[in-house]
Protein backbone atom coordinates (compact mmCIF):
# COMPACT_ATOMS: atom_id res chain seq x y z
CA UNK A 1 -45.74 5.12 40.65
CA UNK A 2 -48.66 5.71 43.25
CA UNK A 3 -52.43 5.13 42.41
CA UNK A 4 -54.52 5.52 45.14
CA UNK A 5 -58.39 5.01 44.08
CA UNK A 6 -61.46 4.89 45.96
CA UNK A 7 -65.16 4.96 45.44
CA UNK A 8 -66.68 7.88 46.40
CA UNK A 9 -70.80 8.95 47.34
CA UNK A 10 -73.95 7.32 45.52
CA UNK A 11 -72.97 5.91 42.60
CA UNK A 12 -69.84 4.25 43.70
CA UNK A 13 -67.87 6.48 41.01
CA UNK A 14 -63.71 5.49 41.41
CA UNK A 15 -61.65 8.66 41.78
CA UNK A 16 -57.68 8.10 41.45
CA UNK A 17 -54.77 10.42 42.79
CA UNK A 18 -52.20 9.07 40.50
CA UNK A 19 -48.35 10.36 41.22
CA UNK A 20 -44.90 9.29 40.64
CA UNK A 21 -44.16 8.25 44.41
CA UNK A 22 -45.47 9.61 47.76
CA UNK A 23 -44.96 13.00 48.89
CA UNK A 24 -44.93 14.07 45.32
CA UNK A 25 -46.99 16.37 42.90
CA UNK A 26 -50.43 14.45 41.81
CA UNK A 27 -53.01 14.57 39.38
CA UNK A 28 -56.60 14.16 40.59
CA UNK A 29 -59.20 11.70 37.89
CA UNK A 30 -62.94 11.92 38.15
CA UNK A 31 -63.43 13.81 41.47
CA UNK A 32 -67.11 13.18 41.98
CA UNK A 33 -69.98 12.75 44.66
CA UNK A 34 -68.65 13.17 47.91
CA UNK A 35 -65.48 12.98 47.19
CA UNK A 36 -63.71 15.85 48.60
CA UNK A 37 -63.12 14.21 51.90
CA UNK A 38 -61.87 11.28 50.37
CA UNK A 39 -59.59 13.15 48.30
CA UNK A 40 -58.02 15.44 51.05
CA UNK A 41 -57.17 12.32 53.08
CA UNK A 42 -55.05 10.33 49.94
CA UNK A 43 -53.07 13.95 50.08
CA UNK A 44 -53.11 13.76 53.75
CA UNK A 45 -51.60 10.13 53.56
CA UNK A 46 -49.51 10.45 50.84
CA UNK A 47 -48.30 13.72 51.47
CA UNK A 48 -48.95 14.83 47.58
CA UNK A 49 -49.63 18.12 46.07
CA UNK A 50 -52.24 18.29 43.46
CA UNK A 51 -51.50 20.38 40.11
CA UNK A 52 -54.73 19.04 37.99
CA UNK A 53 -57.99 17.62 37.83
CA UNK A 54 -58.88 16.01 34.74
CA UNK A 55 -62.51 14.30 34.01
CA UNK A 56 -62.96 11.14 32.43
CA UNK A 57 -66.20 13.08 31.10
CA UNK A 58 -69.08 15.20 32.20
CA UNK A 59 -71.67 13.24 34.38
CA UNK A 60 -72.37 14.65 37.80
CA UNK A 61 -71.40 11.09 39.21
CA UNK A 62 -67.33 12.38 37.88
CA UNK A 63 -67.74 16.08 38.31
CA UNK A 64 -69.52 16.91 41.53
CA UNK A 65 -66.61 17.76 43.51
CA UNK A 66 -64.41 19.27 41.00
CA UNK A 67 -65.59 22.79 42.58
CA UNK A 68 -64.72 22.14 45.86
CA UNK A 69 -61.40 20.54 44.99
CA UNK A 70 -60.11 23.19 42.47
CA UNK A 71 -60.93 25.45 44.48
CA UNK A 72 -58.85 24.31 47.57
CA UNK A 73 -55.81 23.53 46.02
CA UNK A 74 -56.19 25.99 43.25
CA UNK A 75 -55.65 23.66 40.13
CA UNK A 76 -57.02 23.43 36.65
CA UNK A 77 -59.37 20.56 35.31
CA UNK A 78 -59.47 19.48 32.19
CA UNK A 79 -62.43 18.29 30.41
CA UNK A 80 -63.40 17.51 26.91
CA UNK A 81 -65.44 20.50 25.45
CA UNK A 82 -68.20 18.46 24.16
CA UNK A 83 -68.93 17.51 27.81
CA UNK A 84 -68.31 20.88 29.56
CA UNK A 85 -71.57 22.21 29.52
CA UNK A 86 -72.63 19.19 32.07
CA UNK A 87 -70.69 20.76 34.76
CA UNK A 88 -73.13 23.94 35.44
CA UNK A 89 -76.20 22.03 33.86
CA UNK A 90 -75.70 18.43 34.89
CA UNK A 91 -80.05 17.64 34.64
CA UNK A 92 -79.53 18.37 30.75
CA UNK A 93 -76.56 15.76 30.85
CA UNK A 94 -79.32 13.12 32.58
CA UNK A 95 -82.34 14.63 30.35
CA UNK A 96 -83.87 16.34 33.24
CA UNK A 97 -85.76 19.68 33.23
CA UNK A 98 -83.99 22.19 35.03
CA UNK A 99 -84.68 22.43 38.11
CA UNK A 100 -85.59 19.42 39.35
CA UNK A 101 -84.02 18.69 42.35
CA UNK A 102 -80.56 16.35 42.02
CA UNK A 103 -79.18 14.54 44.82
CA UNK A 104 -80.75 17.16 47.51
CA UNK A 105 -78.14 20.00 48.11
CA UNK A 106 -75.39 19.44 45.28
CA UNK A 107 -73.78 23.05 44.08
CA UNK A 108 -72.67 22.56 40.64
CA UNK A 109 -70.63 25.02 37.86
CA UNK A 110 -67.21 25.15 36.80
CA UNK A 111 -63.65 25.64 38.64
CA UNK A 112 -62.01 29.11 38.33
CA UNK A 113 -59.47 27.48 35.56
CA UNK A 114 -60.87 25.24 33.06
CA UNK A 115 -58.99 23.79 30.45
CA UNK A 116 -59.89 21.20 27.03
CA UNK A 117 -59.03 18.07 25.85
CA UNK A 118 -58.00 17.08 22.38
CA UNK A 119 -57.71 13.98 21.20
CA UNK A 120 -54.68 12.56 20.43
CA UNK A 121 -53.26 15.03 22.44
CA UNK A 122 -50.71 14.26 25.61
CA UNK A 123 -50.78 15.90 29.18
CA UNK A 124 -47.68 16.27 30.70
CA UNK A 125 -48.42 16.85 34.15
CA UNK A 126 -47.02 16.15 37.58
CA UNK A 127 -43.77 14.19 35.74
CA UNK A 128 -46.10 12.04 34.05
CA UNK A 129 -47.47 11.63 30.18
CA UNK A 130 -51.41 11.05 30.28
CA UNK A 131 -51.95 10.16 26.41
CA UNK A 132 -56.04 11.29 25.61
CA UNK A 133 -58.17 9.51 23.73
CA UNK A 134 -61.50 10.84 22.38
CA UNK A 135 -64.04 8.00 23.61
CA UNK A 136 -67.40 8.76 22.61
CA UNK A 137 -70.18 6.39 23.53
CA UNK A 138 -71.19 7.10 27.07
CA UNK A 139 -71.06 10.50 26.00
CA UNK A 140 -70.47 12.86 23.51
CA UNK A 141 -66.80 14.12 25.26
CA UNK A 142 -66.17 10.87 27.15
CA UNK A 143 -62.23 10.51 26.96
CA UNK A 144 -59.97 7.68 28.21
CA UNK A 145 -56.19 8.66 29.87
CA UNK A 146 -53.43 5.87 28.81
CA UNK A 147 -50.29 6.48 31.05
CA UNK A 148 -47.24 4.28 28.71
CA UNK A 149 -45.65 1.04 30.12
CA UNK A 150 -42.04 1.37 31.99
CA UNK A 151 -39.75 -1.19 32.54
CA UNK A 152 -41.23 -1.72 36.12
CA UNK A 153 -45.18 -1.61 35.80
CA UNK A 154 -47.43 -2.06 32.49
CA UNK A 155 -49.22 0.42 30.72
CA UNK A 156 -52.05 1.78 33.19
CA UNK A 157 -55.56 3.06 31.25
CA UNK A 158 -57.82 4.89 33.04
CA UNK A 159 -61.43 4.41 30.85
CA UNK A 160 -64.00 6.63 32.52
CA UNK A 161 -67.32 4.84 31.82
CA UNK A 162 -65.91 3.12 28.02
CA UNK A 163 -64.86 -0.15 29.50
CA UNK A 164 -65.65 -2.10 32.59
CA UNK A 165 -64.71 -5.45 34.10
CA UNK A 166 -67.04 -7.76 32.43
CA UNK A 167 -69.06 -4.52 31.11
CA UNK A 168 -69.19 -1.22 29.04
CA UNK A 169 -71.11 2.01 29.98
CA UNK A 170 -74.74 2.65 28.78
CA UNK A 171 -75.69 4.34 26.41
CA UNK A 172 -79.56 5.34 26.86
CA UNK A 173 -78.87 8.82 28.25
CA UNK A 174 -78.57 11.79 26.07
CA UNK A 175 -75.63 12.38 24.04
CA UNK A 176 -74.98 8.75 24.26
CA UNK A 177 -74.73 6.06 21.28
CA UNK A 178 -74.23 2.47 20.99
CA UNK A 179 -72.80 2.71 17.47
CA UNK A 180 -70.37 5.14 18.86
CA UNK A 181 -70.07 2.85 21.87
CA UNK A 182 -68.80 0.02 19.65
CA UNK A 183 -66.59 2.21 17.40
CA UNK A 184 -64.83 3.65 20.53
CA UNK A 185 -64.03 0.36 21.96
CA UNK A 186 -62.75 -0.87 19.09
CA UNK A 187 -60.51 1.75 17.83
CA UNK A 188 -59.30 3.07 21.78
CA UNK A 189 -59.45 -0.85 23.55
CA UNK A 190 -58.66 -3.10 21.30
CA UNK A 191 -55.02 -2.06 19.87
CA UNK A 192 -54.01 -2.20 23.71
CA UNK A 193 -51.78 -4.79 25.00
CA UNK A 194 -53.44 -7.57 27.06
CA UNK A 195 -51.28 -6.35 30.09
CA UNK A 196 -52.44 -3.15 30.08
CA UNK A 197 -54.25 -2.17 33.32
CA UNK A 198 -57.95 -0.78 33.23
CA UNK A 199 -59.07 1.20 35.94
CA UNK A 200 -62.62 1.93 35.39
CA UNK A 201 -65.03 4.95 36.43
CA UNK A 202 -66.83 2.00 38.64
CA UNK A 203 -65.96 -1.48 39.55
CA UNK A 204 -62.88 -3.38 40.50
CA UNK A 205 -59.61 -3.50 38.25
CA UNK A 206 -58.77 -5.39 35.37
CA UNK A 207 -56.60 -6.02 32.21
CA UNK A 208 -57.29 -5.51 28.42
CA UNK A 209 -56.15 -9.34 28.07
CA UNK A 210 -59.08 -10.24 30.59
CA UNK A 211 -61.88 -8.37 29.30
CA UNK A 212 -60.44 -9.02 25.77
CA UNK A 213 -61.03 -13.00 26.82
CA UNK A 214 -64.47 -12.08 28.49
CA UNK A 215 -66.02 -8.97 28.07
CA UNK A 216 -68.99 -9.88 25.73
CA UNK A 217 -68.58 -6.41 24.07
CA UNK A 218 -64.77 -6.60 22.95
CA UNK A 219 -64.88 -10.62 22.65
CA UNK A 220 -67.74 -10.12 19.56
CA UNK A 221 -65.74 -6.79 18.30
CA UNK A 222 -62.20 -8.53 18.27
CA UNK A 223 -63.69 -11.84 16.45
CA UNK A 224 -65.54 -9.71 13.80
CA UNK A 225 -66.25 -5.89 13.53
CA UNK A 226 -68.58 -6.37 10.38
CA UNK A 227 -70.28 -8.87 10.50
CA UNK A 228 -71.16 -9.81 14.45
CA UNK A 229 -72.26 -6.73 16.32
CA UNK A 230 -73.07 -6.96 20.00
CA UNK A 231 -77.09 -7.06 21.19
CA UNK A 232 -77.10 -4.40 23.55
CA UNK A 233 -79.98 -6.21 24.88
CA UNK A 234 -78.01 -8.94 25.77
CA UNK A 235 -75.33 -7.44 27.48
CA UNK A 236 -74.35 -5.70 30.74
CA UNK A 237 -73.69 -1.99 31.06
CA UNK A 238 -72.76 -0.17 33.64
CA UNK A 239 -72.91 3.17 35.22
CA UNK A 240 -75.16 6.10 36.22
């Protein structure tokens, strides 16, 4: 399999071309600021042919070149419904009035084909299975993509803005919820195995067994879920 991330414009947001080998087909995760150039040279590189985008969730930081990208290679993206809306009206998403100007010049709205995710639910796209996962927290439609383990490389999870290295997403922006936060982590994160491999919507790689051993979130959830909860106060979070 070939995973080729990058962080792309202000916010250092990670956006993956994930494929069975080079000069395959490819899916596209989390296509957001400035990242239209970055994508077109991955496909350049690795000689792949996109058939989907598909969103991690809704924040202009994950979405702002999903136009641009769809529209070039004329693919779908997929996006939980809960978290559509944030692709024409991304200052709602960041409790902004409308209007207000966002990162100078960015042209926002939807792709020609959109399409929804379900939880539970399992994309079969490019040759591969993307299992989805309902991850609210971050946001209301914030979903996580689990690709299963094969006898040459471990499970790979791909967990938007849930799960970090060292670090979960915030929560202070509308539609988010640390009490959702907690319940997603524990019911999505915590059943993995530790090899599983988390790449995040920002920051480096890591494993469920690391952040299992470290991450002050899932270390308090995995000892007790009722009776230790986790002082958001006291702990990092990450992203925009």
């Amino acid at each position: 399999m070939l995973i080729a991330g990058f962080p792309a414009g202000a916010w250092g947001t990670n956006c993956y071309l994930v494929a069975p080998a080079p000069g395959e087909e490819c899916v596209i995760i989390d296509p957001g600021h400035q990242a239209a150039e970055g994508v077109e040279e991955a496909l350049k590189k690795h000689r792949l042919k996109p058939v989907a985008v598909v969103l991690t969730h809704g924040h202009i930081d994950h979405v702002a070149s999903v136009v641009p990208v769809c529209g070039a290679h004329d693919v779908p993206a997929w996006i939980h419904p809960e978290d559509r809306f944030m692709m024409s009206d991304p200052e709602k998403a960041l409790g902004r009035s409308i209007g207000m100007p966002l990162m100078g010049e960015l042209t926002v709205g939807e792709p020609d084909d959109v399409r929804e995710l379900a939880n539970g639910t399992t994309l079969d796209l490019a040759g591969m299975e993307f299992s989805v996962a309902h991850a609210p927290g971050h946001t209301k439609g914030s979903v996580t993509f689990r690709m299963p383990e094969t006898a040459d490389i471990p499970s790979v999870f791909f967990s938007g803005d849930l799960l970090f290295a060292g670090s979960v997403g915030r929560t202070d922006l509308p539609g988010g919820s640390m009490a959702d936060m907690l319940e997603s982590l524990a019911r999505v994160c915590l059943p993995l195995d530790d090899s599983t491999v988390v790449l995040s919507g920002h920051g480096p790689q890591t494993t469920i067994g690391q952040e299992r051993a470290a991450n002050p979130y899932l270390r308090q959830l995995a000892a007790d879920r009722s009776d230790h909860r986790v002082d958001p106060n006291t702990a990092p979070r990450r992203g925009m």
